[in-house]
PDB file of N, CA and C in Angstrom:
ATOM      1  N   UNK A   1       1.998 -20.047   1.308  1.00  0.00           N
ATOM      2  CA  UNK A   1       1.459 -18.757   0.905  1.00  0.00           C
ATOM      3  C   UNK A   1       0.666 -18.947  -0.392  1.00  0.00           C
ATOM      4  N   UNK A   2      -0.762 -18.578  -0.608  1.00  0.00           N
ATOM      5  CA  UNK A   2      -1.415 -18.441  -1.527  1.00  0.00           C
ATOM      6  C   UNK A   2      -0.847 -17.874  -2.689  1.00  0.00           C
ATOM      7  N   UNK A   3      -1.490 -18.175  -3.954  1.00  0.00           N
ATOM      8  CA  UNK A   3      -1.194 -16.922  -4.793  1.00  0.00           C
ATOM      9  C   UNK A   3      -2.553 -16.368  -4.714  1.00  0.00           C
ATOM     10  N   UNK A   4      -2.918 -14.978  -4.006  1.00  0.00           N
ATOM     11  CA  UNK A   4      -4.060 -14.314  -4.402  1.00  0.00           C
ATOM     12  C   UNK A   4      -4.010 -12.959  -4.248  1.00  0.00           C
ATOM     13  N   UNK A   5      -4.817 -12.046  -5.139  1.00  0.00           N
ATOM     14  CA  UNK A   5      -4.828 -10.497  -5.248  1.00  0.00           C
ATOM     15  C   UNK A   5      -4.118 -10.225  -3.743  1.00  0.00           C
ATOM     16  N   UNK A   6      -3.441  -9.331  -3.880  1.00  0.00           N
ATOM     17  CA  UNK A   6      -3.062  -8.768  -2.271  1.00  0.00           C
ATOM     18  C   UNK A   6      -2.653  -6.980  -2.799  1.00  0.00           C
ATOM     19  N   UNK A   7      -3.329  -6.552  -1.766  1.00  0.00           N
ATOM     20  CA  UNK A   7      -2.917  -4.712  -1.756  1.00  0.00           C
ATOM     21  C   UNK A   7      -1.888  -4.419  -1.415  1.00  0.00           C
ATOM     22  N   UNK A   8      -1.527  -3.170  -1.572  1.00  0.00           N
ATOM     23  CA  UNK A   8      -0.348  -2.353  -1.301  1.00  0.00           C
ATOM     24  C   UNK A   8      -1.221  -1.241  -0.658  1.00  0.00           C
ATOM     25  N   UNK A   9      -0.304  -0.880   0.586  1.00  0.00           N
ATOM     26  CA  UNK A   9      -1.222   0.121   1.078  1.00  0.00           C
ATOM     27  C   UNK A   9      -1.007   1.538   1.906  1.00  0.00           C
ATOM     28  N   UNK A  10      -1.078   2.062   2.162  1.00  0.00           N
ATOM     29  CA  UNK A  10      -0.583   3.540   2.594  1.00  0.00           C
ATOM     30  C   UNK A  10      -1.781   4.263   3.701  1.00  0.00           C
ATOM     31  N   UNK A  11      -1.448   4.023   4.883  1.00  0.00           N
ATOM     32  CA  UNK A  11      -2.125   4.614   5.952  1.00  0.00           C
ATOM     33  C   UNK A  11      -1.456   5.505   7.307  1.00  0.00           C
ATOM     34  N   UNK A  12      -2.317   6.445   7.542  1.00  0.00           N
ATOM     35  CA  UNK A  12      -1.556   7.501   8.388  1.00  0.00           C
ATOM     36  C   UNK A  12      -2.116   7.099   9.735  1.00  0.00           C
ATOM     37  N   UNK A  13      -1.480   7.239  10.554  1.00  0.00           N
ATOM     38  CA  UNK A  13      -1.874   7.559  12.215  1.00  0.00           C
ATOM     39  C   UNK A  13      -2.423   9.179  12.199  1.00  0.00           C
ATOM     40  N   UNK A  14      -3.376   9.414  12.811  1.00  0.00           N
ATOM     41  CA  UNK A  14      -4.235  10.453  12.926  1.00  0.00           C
ATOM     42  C   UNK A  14      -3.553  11.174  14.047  1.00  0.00           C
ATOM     43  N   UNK A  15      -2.910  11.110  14.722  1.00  0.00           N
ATOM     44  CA  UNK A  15      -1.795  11.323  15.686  1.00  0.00           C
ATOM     45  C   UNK A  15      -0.509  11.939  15.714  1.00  0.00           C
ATOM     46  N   UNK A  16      -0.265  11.103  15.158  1.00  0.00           N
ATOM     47  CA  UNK A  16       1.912  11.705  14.569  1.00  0.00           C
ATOM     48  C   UNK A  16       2.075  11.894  13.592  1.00  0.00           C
ATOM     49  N   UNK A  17       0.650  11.727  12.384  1.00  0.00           N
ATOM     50  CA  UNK A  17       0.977  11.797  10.929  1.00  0.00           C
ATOM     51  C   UNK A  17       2.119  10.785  10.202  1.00  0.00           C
ATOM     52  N   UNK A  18       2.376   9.923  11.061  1.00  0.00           N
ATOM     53  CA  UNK A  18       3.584   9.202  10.634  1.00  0.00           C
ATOM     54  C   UNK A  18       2.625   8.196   9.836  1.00  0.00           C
ATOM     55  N   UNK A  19       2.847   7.582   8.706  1.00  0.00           N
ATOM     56  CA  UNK A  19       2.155   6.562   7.777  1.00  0.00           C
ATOM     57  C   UNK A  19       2.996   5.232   7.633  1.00  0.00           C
ATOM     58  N   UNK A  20       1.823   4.263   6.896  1.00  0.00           N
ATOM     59  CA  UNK A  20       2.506   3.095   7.478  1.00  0.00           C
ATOM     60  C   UNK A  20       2.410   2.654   5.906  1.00  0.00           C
ATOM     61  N   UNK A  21       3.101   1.548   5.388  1.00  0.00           N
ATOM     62  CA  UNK A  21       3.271   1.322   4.178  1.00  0.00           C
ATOM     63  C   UNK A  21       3.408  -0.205   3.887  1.00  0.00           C
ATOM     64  N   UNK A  22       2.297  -0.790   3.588  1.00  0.00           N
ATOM     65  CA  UNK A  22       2.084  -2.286   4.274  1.00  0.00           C
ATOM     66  C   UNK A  22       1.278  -3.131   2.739  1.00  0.00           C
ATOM     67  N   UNK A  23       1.210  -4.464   3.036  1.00  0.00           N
ATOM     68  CA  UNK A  23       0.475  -5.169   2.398  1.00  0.00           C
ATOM     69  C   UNK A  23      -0.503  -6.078   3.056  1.00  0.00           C
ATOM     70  N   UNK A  24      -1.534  -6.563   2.298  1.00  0.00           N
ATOM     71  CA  UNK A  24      -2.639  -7.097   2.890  1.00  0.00           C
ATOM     72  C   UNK A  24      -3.715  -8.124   1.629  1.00  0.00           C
ATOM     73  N   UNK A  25      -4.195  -9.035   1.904  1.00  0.00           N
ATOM     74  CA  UNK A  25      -5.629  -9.035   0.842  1.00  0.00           C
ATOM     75  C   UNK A  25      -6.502  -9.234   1.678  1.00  0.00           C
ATOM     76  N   UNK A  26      -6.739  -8.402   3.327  1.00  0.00           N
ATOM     77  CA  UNK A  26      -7.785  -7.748   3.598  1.00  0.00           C
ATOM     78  C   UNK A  26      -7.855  -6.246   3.951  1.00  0.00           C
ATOM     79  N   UNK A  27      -7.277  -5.275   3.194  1.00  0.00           N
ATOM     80  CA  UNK A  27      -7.013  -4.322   3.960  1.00  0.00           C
ATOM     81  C   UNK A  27      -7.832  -3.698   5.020  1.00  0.00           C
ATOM     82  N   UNK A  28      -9.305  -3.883   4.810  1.00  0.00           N
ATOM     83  CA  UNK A  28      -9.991  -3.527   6.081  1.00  0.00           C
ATOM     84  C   UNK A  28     -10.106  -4.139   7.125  1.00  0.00           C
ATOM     85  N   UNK A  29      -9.994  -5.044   7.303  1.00  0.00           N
ATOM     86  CA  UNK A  29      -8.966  -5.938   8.552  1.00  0.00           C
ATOM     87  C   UNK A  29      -7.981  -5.808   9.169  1.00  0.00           C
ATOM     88  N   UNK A  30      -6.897  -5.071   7.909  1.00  0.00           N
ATOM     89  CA  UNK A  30      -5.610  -5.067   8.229  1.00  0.00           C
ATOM     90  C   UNK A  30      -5.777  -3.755   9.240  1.00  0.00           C
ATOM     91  N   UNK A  31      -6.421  -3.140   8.701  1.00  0.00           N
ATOM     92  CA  UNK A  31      -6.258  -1.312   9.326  1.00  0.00           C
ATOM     93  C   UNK A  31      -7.121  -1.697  11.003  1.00  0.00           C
ATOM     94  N   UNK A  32      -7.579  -2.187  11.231  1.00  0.00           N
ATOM     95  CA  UNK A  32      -8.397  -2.608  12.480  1.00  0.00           C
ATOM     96  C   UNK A  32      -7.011  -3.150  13.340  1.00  0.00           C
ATOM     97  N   UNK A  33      -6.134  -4.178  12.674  1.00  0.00           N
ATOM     98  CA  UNK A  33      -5.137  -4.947  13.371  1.00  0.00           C
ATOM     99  C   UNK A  33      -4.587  -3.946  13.958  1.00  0.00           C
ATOM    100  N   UNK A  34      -3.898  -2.613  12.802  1.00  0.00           N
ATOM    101  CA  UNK A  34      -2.715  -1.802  12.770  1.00  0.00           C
ATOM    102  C   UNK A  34      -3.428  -0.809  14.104  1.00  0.00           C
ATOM    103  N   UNK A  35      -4.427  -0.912  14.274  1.00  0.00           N
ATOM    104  CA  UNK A  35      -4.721   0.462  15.550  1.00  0.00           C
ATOM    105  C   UNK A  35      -4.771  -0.450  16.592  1.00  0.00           C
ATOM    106  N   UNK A  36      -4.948  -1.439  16.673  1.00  0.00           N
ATOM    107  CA  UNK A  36      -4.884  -2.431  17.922  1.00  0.00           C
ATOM    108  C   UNK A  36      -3.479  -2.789  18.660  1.00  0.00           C
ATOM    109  N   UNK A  37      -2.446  -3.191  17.131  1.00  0.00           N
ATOM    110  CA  UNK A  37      -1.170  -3.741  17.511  1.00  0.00           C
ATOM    111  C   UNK A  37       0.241  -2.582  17.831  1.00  0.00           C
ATOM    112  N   UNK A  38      -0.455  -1.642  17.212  1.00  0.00           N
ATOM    113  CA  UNK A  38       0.999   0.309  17.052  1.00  0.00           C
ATOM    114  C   UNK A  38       0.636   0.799  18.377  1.00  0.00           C
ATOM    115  N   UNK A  39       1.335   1.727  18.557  1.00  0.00           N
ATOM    116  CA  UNK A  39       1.251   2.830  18.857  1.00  0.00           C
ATOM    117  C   UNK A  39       0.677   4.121  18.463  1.00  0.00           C
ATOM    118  N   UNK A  40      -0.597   4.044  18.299  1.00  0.00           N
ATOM    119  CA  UNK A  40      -1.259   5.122  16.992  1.00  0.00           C
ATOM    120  C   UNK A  40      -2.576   5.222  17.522  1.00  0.00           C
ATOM    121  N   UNK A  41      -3.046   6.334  17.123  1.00  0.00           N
ATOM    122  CA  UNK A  41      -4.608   6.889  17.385  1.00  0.00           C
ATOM    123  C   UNK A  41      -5.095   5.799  16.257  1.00  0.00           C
ATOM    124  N   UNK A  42      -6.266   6.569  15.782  1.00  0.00           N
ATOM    125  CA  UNK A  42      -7.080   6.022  14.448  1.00  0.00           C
ATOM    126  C   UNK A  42      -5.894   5.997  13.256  1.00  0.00           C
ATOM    127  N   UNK A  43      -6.241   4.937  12.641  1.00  0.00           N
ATOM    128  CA  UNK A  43      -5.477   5.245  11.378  1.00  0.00           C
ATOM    129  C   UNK A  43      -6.762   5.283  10.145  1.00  0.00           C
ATOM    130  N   UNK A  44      -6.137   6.037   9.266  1.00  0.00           N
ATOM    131  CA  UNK A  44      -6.866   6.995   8.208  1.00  0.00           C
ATOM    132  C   UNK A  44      -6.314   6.252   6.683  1.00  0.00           C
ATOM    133  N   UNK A  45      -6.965   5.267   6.320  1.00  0.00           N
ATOM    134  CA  UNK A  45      -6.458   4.971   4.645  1.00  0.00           C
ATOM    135  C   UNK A  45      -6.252   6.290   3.647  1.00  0.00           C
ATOM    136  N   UNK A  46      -4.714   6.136   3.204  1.00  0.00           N
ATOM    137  CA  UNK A  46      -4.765   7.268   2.366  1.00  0.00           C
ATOM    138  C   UNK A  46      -4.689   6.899   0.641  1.00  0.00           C
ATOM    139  N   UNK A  47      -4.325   5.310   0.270  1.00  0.00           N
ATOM    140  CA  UNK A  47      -4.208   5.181  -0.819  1.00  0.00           C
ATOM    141  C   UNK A  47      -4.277   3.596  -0.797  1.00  0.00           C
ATOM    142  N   UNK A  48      -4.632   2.680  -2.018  1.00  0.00           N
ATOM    143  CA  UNK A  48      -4.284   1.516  -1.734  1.00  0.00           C
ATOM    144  C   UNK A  48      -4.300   0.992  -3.875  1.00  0.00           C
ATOM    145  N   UNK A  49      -3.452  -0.081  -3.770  1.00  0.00           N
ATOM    146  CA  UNK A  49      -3.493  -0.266  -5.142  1.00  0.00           C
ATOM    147  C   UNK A  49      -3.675  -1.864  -4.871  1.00  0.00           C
ATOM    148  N   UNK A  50      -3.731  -2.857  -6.167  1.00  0.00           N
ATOM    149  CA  UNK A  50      -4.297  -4.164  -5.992  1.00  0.00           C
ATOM    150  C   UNK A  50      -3.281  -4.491  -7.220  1.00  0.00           C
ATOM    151  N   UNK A  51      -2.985  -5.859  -6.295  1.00  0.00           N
ATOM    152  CA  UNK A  51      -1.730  -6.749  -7.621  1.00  0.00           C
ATOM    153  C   UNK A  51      -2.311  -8.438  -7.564  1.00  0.00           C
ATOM    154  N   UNK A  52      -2.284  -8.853  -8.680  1.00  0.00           N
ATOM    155  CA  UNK A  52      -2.412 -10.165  -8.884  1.00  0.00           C
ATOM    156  C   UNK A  52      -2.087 -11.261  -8.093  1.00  0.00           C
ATOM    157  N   UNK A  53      -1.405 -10.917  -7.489  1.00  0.00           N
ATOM    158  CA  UNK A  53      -0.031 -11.935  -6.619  1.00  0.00           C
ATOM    159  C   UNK A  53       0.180 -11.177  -5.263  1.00  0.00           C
ATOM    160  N   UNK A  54       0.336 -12.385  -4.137  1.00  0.00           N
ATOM    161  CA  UNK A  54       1.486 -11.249  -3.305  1.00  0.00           C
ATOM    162  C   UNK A  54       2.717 -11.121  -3.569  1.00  0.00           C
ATOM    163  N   UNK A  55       2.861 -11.882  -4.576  1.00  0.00           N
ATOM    164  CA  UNK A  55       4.096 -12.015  -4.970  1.00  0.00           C
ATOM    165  C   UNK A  55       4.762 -10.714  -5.646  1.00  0.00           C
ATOM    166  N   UNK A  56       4.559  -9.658  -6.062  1.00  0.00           N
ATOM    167  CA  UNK A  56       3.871  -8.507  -7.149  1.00  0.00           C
ATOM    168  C   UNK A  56       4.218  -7.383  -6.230  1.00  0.00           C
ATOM    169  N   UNK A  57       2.799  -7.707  -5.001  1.00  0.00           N
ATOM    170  CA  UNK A  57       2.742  -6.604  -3.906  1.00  0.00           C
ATOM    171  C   UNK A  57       4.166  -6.463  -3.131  1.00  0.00           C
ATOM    172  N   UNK A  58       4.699  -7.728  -3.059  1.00  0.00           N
ATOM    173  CA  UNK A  58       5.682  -7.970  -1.756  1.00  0.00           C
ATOM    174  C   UNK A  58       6.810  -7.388  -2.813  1.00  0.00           C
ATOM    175  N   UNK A  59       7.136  -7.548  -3.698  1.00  0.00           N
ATOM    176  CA  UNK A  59       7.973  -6.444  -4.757  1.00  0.00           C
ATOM    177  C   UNK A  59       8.097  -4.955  -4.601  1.00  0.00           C
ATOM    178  N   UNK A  60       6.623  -5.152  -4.974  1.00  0.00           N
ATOM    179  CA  UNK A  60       6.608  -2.872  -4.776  1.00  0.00           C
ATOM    180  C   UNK A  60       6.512  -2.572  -3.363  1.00  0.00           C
ATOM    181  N   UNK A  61       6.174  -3.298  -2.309  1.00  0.00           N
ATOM    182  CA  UNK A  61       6.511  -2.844  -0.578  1.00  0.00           C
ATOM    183  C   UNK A  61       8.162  -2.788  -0.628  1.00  0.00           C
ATOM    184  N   UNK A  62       8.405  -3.351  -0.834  1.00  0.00           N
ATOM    185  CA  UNK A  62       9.839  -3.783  -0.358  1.00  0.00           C
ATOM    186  C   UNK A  62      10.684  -2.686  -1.043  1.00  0.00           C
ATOM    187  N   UNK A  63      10.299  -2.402  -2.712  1.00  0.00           N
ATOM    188  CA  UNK A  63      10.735  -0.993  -2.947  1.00  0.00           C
ATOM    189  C   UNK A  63      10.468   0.110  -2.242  1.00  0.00           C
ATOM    190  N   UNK A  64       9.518   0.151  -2.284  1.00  0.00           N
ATOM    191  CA  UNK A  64       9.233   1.809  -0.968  1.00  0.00           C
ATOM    192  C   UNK A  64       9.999   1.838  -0.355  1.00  0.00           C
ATOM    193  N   UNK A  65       9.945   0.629   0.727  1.00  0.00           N
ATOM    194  CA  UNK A  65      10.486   0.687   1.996  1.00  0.00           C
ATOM    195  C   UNK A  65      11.997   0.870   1.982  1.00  0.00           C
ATOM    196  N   UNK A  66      12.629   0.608   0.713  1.00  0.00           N
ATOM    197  CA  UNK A  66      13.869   0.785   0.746  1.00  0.00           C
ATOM    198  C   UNK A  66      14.497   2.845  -0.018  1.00  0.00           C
ATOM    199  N   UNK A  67      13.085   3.246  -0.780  1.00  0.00           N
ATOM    200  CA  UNK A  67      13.281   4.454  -1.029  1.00  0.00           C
ATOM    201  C   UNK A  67      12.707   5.339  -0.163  1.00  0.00           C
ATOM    202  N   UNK A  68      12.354   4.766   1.088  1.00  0.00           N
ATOM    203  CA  UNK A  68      11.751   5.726   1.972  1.00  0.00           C
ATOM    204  C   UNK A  68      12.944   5.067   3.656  1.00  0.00           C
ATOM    205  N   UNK A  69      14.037   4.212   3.616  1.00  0.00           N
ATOM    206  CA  UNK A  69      14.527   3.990   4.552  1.00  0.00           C
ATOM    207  C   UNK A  69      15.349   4.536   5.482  1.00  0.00           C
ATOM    208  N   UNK A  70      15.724   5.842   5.224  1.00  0.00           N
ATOM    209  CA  UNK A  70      15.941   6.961   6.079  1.00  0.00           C
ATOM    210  C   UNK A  70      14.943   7.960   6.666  1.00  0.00           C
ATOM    211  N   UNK A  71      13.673   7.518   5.917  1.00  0.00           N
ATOM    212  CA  UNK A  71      12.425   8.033   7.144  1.00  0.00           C
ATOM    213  C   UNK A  71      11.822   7.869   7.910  1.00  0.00           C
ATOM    214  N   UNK A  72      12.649   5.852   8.709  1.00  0.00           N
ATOM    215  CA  UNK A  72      11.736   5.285   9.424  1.00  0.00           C
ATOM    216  C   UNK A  72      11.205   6.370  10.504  1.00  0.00           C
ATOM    217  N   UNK A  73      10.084   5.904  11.695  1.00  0.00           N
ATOM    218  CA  UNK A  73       9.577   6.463  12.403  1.00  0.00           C
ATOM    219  C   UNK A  73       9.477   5.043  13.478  1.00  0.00           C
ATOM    220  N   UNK A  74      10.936   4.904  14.239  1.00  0.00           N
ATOM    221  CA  UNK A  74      10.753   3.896  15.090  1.00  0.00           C
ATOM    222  C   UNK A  74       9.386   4.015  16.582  1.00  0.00           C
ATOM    223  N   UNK A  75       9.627   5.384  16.711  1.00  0.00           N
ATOM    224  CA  UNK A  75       8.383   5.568  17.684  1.00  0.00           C
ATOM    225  C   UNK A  75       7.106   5.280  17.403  1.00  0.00           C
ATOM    226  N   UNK A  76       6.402   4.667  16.510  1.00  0.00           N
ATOM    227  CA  UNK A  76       4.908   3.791  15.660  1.00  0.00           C
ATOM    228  C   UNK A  76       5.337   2.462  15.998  1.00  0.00           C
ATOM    229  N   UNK A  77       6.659   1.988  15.935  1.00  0.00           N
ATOM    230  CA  UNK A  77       6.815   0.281  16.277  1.00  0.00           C
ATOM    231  C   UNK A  77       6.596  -0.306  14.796  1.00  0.00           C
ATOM    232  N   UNK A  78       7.907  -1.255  15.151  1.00  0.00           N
ATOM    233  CA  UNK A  78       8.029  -1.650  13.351  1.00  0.00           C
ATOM    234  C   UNK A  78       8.797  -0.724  12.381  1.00  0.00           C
ATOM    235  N   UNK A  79       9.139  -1.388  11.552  1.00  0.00           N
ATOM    236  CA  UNK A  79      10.077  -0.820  10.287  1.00  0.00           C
ATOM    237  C   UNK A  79       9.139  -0.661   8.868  1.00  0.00           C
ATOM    238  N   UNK A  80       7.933  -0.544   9.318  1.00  0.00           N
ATOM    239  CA  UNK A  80       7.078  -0.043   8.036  1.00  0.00           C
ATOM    240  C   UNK A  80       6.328   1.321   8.080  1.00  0.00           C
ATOM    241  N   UNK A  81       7.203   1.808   9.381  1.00  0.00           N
ATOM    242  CA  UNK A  81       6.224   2.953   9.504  1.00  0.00           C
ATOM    243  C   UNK A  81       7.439   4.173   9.275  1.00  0.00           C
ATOM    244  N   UNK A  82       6.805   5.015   8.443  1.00  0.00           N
ATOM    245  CA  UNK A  82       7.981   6.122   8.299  1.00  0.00           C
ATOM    246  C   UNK A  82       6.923   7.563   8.386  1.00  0.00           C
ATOM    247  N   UNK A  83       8.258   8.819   8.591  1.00  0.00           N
ATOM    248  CA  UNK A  83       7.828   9.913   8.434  1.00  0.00           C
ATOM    249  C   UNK A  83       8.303  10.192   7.339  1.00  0.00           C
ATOM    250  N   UNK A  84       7.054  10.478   6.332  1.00  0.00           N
ATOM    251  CA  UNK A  84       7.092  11.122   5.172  1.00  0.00           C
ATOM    252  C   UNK A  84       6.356  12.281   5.159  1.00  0.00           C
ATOM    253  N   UNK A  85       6.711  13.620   4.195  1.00  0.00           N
ATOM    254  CA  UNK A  85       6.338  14.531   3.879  1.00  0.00           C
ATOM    255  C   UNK A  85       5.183  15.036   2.997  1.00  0.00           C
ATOM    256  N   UNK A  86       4.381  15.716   3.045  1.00  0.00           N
ATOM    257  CA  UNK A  86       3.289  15.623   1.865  1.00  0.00           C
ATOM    258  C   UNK A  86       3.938  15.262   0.763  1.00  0.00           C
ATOM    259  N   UNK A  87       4.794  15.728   0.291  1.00  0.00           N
ATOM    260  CA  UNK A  87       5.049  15.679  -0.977  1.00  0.00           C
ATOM    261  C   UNK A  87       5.626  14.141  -1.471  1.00  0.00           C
ATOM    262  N   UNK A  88       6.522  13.460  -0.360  1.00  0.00           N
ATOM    263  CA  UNK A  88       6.465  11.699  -0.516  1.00  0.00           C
ATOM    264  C   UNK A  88       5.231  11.429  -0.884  1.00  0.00           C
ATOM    265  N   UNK A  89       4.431  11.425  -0.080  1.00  0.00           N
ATOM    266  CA  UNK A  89       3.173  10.883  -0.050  1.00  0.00           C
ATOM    267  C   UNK A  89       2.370  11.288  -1.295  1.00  0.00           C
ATOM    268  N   UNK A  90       2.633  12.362  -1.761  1.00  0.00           N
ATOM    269  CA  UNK A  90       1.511  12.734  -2.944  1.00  0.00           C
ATOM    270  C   UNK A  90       2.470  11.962  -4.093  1.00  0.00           C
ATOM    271  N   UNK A  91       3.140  11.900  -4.042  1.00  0.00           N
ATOM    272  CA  UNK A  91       4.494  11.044  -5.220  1.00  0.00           C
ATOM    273  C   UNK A  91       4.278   9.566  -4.835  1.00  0.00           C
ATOM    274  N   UNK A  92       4.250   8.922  -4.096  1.00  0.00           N
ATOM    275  CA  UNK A  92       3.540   7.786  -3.560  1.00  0.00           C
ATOM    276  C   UNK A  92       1.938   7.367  -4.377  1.00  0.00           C
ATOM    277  N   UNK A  93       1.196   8.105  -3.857  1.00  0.00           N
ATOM    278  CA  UNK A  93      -0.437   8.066  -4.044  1.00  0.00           C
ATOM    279  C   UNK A  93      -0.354   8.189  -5.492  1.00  0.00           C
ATOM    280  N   UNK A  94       0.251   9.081  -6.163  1.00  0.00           N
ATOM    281  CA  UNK A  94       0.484   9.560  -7.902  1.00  0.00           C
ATOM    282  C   UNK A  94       0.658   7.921  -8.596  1.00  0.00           C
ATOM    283  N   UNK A  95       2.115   7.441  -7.894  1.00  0.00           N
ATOM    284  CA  UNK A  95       2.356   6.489  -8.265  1.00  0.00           C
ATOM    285  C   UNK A  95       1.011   4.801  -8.534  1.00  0.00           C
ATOM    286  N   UNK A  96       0.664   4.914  -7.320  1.00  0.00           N
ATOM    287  CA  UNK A  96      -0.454   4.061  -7.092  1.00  0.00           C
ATOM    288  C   UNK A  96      -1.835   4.316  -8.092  1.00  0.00           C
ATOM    289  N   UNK A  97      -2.009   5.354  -8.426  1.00  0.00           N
ATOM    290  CA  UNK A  97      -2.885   5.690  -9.350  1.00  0.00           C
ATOM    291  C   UNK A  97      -2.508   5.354 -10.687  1.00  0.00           C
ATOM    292  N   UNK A  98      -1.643   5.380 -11.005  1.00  0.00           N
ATOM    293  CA  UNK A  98      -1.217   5.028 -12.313  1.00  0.00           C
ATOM    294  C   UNK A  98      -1.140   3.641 -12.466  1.00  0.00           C
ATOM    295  N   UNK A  99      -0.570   2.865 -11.346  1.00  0.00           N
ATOM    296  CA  UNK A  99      -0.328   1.545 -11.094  1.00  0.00           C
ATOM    297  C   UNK A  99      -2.407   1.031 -11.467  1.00  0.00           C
ATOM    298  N   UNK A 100      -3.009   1.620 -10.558  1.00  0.00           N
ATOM    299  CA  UNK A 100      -4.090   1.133 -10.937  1.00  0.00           C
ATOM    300  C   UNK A 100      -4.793   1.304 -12.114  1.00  0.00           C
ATOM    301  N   UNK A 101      -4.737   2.494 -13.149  1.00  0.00           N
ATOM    302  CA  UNK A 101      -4.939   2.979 -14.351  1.00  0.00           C
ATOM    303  C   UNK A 101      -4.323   1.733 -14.887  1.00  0.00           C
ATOM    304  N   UNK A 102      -3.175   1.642 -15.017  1.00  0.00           N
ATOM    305  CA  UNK A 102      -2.480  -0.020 -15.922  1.00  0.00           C
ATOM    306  C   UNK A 102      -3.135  -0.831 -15.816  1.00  0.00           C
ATOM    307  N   UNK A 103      -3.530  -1.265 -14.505  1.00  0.00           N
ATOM    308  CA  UNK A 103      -4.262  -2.351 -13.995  1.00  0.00           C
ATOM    309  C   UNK A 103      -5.664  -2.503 -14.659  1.00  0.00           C
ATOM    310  N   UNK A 104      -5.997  -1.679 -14.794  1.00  0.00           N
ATOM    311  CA  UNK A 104      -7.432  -1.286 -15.813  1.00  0.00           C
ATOM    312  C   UNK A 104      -7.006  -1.508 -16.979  1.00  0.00           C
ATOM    313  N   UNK A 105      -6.571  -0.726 -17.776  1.00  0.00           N
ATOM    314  CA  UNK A 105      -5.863  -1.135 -18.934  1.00  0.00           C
ATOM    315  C   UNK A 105      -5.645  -2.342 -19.669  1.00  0.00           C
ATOM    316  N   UNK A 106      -4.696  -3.187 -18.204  1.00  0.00           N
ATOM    317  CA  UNK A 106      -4.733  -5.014 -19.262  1.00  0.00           C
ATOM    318  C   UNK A 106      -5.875  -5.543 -19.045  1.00  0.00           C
ATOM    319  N   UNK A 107      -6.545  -5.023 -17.308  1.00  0.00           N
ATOM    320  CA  UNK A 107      -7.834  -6.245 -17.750  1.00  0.00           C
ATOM    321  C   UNK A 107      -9.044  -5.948 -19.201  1.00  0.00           C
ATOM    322  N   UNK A 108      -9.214  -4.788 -19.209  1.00  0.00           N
ATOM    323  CA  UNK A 108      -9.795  -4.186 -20.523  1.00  0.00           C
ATOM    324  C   UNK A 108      -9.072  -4.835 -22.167  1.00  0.00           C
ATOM    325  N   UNK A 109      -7.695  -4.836 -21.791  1.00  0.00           N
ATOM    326  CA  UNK A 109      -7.279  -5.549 -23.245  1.00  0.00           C
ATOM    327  C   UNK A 109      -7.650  -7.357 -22.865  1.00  0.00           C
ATOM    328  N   UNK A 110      -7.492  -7.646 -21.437  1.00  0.00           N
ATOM    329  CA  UNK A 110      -8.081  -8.883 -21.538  1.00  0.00           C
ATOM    330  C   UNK A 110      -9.247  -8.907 -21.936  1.00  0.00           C
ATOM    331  N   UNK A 111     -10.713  -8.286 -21.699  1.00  0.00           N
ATOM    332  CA  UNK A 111     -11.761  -8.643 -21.969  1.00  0.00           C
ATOM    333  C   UNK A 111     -11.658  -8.572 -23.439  1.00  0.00           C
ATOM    334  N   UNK A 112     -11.522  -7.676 -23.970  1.00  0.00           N
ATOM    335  CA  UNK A 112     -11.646  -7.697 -25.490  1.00  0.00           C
ATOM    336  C   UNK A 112     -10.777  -8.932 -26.221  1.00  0.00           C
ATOM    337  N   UNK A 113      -9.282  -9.631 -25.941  1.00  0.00           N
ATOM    338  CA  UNK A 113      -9.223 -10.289 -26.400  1.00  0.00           C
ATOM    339  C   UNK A 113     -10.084 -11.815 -26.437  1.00  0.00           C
ATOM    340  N   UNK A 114     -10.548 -11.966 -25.026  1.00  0.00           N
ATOM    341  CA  UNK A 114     -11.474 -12.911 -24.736  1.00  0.00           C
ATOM    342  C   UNK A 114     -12.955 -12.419 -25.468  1.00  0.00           C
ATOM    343  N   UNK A 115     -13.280 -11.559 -25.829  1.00  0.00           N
ATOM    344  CA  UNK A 115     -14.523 -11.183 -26.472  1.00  0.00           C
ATOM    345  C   UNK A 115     -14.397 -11.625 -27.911  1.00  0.00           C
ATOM    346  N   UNK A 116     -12.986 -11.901 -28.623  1.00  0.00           N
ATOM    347  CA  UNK A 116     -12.509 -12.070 -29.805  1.00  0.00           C
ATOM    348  C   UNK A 116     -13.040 -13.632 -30.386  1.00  0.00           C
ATOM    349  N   UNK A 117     -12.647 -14.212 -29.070  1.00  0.00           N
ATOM    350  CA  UNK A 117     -12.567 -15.644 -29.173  1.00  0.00           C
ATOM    351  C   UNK A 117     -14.330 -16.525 -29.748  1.00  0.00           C
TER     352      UNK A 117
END
C-alpha cells in the first residue's frame, strides 16, 4: 500500500437515499465502480475531504463506520452503506468541512514557514 493523499467520502444512491461512506485516491473512479458493483441507481457525491495518507483516511472511515453502525443498510450490499438521516449527514458534511478548513490552515502555515527559509 502506497503512502498517498486518499479521500474520505460520502455518497448517496439517488434511489433509497441510503449513502455510502468510503475511501478512495480516485474518487471519481470510485463513484463509477460504486454504481456498477451496488445495488443503486446513480450515485450523487455529497461531501468528500482529503488526508495525507491512507493511513489518516482509513482512521476517520473506520470511525464513522463505527458511529454510524446501527444504521447499516444491508439492502445496498456491503457494510459501508448505511441509512442516515439528514441531520447525520449534515453533522457528517459539517465535520468534513472543518477537517478541510484545518487542512488549509497547516498547508498555509507550511508555506509561510518555507517562505521564511
Amino acid at each position: 500500500m502506497k503512502n498517498e493523499m486518499c479521500a474520505l467520502y460520502i455518497v448517496e444512491d439517488t434511489l433509497s437515499g441510503d449513502v455510502k461512506i468510503g475511501i478512495s485516491n480516485n474518487p471519481k473512479e470510485r463513484k463509477n465502480e460504486i454504481e456498477n458493483q451496488y445495488n443503486v441507481g446513480e450515485v450523487r457525491g455529497i461531501s468528500i475531504t482529503w488526508f495525507l495518507t491512507r493511513k489518516e483516511a482509513l482512521y476517520w472511515e473506520s470511525e464513522f463506520h463505527k458511529k454510524f453502525r446501527t444504521k447499516h443498510s444491508p439492502s445496498r450490499g456491503g457494510k459501508e452503506w448505511f441509512s442516515l438521516s439528514v441531520r447525520d449527514i449534515n453533522q457528517f458534511v459539517e465535520w468534513m468541512q472543518e477537517s478541510n478548513r484545518q487542512n488549509i490552515e497547516k498547508i498555509n502555515t507550511l508555506k509561510k514557514l518555507l517562505e521564511e527559509q
